[in-house]
C-alpha atoms as a PDB file:
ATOM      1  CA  UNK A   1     117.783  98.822  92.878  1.00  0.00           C
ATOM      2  CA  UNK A   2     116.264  98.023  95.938  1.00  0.00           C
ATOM      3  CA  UNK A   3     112.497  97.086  97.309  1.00  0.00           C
ATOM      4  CA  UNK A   4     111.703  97.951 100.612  1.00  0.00           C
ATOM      5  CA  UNK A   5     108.536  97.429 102.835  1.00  0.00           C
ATOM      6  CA  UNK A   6     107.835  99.152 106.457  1.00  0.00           C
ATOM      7  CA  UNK A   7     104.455  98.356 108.419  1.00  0.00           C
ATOM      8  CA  UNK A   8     103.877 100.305 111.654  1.00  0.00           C
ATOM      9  CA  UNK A   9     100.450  99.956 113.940  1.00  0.00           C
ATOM     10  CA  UNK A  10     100.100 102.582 116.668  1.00  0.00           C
ATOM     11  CA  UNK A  11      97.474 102.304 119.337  1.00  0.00           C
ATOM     12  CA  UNK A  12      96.231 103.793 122.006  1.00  0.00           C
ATOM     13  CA  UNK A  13      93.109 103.914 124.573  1.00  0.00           C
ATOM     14  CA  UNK A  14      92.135 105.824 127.491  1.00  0.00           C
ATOM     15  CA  UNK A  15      89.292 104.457 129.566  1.00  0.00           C
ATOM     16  CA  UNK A  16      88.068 106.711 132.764  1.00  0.00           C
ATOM     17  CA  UNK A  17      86.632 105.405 135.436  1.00  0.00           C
ATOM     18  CA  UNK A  18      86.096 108.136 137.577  1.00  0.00           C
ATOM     19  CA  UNK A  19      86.165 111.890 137.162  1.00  0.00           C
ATOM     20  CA  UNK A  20      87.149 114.188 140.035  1.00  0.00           C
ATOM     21  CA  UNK A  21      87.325 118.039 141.119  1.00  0.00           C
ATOM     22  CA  UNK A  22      89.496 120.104 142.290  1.00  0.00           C
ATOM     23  CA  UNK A  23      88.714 121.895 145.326  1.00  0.00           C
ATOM     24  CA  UNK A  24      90.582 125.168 146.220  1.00  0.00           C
ATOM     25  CA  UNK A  25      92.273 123.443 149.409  1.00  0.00           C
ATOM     26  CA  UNK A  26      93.861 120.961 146.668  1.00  0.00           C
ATOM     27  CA  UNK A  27      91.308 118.499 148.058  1.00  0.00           C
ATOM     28  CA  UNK A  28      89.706 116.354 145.123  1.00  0.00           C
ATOM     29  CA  UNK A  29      86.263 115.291 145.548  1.00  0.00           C
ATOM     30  CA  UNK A  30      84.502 112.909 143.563  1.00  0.00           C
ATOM     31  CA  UNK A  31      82.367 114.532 140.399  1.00  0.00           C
ATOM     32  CA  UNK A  32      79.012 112.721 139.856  1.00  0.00           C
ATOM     33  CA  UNK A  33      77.322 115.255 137.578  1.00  0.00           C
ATOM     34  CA  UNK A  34      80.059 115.148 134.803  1.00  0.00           C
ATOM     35  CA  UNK A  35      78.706 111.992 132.831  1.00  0.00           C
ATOM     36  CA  UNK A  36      80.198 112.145 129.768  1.00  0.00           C
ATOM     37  CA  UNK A  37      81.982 109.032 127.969  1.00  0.00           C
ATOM     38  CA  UNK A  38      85.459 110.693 127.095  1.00  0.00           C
ATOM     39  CA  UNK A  39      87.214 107.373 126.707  1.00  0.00           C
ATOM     40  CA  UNK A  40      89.105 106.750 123.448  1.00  0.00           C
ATOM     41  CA  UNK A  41      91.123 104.008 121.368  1.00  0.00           C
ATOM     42  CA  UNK A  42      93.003 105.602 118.637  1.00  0.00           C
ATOM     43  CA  UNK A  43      94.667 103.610 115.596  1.00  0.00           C
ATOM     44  CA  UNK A  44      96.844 104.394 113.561  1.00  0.00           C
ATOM     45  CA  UNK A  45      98.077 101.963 110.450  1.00  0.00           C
ATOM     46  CA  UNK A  46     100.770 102.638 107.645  1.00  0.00           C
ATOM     47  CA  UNK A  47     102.119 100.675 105.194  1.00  0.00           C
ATOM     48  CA  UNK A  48     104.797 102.364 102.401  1.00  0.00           C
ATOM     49  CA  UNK A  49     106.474 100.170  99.785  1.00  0.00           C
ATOM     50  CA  UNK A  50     109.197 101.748  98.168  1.00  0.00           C
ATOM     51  CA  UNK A  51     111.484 101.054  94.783  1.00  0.00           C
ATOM     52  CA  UNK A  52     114.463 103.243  94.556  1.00  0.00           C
ATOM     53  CA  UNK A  53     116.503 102.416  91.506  1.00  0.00           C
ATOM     54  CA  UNK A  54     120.081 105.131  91.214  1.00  0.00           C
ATOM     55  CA  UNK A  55     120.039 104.396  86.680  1.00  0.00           C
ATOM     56  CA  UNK A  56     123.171 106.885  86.482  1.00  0.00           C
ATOM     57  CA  UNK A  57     125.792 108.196  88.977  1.00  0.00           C
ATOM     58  CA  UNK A  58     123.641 110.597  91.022  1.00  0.00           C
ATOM     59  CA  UNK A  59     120.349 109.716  89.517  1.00  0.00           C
ATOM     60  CA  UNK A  60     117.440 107.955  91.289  1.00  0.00           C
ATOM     61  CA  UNK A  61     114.097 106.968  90.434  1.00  0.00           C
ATOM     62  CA  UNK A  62     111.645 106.169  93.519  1.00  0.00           C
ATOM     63  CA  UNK A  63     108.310 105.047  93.005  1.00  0.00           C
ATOM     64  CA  UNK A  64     106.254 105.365  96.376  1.00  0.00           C
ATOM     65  CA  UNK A  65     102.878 103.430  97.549  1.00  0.00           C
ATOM     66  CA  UNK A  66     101.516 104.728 100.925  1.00  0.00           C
ATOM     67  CA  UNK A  67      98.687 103.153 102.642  1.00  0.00           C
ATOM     68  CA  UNK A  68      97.442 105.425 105.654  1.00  0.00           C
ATOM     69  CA  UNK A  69      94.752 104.202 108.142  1.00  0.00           C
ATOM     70  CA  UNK A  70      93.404 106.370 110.973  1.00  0.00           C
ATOM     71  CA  UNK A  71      90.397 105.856 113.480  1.00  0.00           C
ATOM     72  CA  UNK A  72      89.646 107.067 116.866  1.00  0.00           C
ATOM     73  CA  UNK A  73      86.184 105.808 118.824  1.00  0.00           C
ATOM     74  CA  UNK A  74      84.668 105.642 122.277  1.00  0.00           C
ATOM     75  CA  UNK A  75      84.583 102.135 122.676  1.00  0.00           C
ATOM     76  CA  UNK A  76      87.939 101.090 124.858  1.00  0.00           C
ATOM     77  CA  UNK A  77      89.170  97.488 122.694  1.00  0.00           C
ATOM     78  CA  UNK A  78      91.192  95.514 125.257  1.00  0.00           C
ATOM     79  CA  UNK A  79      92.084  92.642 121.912  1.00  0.00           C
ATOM     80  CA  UNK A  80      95.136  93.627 120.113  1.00  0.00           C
ATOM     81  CA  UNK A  81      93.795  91.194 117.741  1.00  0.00           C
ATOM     82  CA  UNK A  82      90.323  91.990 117.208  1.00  0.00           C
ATOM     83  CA  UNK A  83      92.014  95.752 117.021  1.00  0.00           C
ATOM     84  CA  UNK A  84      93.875  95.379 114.261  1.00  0.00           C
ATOM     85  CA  UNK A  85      91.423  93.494 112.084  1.00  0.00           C
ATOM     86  CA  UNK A  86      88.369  96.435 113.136  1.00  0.00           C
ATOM     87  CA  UNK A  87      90.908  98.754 112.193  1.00  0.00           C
ATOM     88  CA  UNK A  88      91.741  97.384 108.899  1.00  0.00           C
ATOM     89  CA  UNK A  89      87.908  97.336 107.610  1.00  0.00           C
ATOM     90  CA  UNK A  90      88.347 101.136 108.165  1.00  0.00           C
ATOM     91  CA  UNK A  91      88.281 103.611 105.286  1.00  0.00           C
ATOM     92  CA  UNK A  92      91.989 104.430 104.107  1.00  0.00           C
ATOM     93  CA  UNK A  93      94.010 106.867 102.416  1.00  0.00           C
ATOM     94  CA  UNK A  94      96.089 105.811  99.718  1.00  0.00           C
ATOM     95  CA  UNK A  95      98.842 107.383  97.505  1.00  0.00           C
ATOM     96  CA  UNK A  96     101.491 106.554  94.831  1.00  0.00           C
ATOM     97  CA  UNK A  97     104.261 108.961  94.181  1.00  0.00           C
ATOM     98  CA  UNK A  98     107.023 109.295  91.629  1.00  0.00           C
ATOM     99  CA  UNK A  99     110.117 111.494  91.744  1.00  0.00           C
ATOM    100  CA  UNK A 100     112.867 111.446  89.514  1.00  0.00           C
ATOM    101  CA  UNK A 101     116.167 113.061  90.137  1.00  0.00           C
ATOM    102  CA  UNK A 102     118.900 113.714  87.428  1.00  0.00           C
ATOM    103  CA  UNK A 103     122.340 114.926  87.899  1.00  0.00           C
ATOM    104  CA  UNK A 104     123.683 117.076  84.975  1.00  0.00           C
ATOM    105  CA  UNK A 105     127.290 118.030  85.073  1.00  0.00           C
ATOM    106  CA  UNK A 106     127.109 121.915  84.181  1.00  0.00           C
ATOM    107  CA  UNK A 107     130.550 121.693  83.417  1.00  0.00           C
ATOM    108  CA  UNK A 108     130.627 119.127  80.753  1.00  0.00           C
ATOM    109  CA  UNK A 109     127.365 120.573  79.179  1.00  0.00           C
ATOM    110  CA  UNK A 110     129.297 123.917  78.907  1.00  0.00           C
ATOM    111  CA  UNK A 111     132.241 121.571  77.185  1.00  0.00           C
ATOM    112  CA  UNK A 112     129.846 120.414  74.487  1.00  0.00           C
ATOM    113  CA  UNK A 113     128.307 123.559  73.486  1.00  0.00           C
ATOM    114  CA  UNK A 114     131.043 125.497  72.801  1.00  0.00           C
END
């Protein structure tokens, strides 16, 4: 048998503080009529506990819990801290999974029905 938890946080931002154009002489020149806030801070938080338990040679059951957060916004965070704890009040996506596998020997169930 065996128990295993993984945790991964992913974040990113983007903040622009100018825009610029480019000229057909491969000049840029500054671009004040584009006003539009493009900046970003994207999240991304997973948790996944997992049981995995092999009952006969070959066989496994796994029982699966995933916990999936994902936001993206306009307002540039610069707090890992505050962050994490905006991100967690979030809506989330959650799942449980089961999947059993079971080996059969073909050979010895061809044995026994003869």
């Amino acid at each position: 048998m065996a128990l295993t938890l993984n945790a991964r946080h992913y974040w990113t931002t983007g903040f622009y503080r100018k825009y610029l154009t480019l000229a057909s002489d491969g000049v840029l020149i500054a671009n004040y009529d584009y006003n539009y806030n493009n900046n970003y801070n994207y999240n991304v938080f997973n948790i996944d506990l997992v049981y995995s338990w092999q009952f006969a040679p070959g066989s496994n059951l796994s029982i699966v819990y995933k916990n999936a957060i994902e936001t993206q916004t306009d307002k540039v965070t610069a707090n890992l801290l505050n962050d994490v704890s905006r991100t967690l009040h979030d809506p989330q996506s959650n799942s449980i999974s089961v999947k059993v596998l079971y080996y059969l020997d073909y050979l010895a169930l061809k044995k026994s029905s003869r």
